[in-house]
C-alpha atoms as a PDB file:
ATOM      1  CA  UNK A   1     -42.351 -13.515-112.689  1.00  0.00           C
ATOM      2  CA  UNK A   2     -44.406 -16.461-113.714  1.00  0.00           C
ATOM      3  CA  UNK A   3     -42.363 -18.592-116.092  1.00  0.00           C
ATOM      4  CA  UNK A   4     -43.788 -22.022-118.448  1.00  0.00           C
ATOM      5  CA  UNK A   5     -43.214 -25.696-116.785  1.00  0.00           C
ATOM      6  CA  UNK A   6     -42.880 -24.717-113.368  1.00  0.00           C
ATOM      7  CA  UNK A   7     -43.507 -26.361-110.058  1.00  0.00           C
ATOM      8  CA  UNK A   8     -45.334 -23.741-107.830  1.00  0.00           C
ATOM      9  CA  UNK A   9     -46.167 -24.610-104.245  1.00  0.00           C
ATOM     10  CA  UNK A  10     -49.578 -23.190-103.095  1.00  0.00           C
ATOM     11  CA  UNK A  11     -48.964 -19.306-101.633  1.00  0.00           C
ATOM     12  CA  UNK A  12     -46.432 -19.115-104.071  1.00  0.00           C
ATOM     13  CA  UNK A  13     -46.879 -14.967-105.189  1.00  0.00           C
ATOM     14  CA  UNK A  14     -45.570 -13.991-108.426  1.00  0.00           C
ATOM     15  CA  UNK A  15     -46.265 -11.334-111.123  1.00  0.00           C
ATOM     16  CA  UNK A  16     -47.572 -10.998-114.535  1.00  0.00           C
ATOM     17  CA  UNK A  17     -48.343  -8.145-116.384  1.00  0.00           C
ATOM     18  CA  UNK A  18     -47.717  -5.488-113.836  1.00  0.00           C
ATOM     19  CA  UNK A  19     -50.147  -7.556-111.522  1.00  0.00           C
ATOM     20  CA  UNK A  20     -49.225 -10.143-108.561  1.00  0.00           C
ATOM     21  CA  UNK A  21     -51.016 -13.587-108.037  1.00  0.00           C
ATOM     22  CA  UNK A  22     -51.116 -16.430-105.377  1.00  0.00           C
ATOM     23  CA  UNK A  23     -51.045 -19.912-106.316  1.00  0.00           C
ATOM     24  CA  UNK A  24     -54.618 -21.507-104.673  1.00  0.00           C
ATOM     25  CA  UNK A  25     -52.548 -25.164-105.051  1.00  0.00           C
ATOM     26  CA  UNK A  26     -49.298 -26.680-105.857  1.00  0.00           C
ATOM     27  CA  UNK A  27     -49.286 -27.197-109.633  1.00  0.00           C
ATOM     28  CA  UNK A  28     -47.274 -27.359-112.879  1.00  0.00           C
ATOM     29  CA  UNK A  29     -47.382 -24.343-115.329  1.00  0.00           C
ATOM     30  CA  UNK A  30     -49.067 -25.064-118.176  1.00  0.00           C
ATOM     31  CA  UNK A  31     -48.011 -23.287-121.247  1.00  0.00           C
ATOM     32  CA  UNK A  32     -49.584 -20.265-120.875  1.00  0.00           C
ATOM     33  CA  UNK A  33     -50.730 -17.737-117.822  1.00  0.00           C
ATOM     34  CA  UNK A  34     -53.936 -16.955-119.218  1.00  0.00           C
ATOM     35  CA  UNK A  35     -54.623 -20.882-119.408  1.00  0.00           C
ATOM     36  CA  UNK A  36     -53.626 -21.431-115.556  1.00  0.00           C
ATOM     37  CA  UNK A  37     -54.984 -17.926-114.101  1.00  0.00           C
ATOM     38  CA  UNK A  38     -59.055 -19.596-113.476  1.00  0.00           C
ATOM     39  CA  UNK A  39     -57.977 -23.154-112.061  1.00  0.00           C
ATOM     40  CA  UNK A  40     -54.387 -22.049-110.143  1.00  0.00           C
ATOM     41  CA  UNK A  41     -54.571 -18.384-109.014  1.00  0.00           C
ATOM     42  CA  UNK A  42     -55.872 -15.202-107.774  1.00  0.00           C
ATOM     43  CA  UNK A  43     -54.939 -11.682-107.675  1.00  0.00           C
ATOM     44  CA  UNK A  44     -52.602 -11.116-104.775  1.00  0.00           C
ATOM     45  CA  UNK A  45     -53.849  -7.983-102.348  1.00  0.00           C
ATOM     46  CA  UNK A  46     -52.478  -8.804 -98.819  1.00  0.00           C
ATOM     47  CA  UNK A  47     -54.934 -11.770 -98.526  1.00  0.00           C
ATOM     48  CA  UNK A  48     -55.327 -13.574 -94.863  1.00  0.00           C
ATOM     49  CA  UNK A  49     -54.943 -17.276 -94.126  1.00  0.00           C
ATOM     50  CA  UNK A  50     -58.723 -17.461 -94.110  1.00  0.00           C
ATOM     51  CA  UNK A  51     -59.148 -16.549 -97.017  1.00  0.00           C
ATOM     52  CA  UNK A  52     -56.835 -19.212 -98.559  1.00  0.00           C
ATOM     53  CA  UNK A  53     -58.840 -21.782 -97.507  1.00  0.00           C
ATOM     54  CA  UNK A  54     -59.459 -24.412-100.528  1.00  0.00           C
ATOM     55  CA  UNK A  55     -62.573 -26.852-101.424  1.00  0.00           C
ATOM     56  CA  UNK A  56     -60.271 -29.965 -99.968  1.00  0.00           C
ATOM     57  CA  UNK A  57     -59.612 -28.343 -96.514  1.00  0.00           C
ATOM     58  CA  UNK A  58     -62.003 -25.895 -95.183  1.00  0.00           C
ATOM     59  CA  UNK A  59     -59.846 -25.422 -92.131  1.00  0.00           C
ATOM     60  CA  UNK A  60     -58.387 -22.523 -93.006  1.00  0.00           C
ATOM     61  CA  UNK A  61     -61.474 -21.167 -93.283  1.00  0.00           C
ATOM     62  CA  UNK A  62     -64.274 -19.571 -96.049  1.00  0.00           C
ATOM     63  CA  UNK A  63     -63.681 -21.850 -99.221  1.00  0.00           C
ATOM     64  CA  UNK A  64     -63.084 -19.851-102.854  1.00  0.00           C
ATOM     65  CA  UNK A  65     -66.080 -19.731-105.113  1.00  0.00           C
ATOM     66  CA  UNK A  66     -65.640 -19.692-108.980  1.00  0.00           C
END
């Protein structure tokens, strides 16, 4: 589960409210999900590398659009 003041590494999968996410970067928890969810993560459905890809490194392929 996703807990406050916590170092997450980018992939990192956890849950919240029944749901799972995937970290987009490595980041600190702030104090609340809701306040992370836009900037940090994404709903988790058996994504691909490719689609992991971030604005800084394109390698990995297609970039995320907000």
């Amino acid at each position: 589960a996703w807990v406050t003041a916590t170092a997450y590494a980018a992939r990192d999968v956890v849950s919240n409210s029944g749901t799972w996410y995937i970290a987009l970067d490595a980041h600190t928890s702030g104090a609340t999900f809701a306040g992370d969810q836009a900037a940090h993560w994404r709903v988790y459905q058996g994504v691909i590398v490719s689609e992991l890809a971030d604005a800084v490194s394109a390698t990995l392929g297609r970039t995320w659009s907000a």
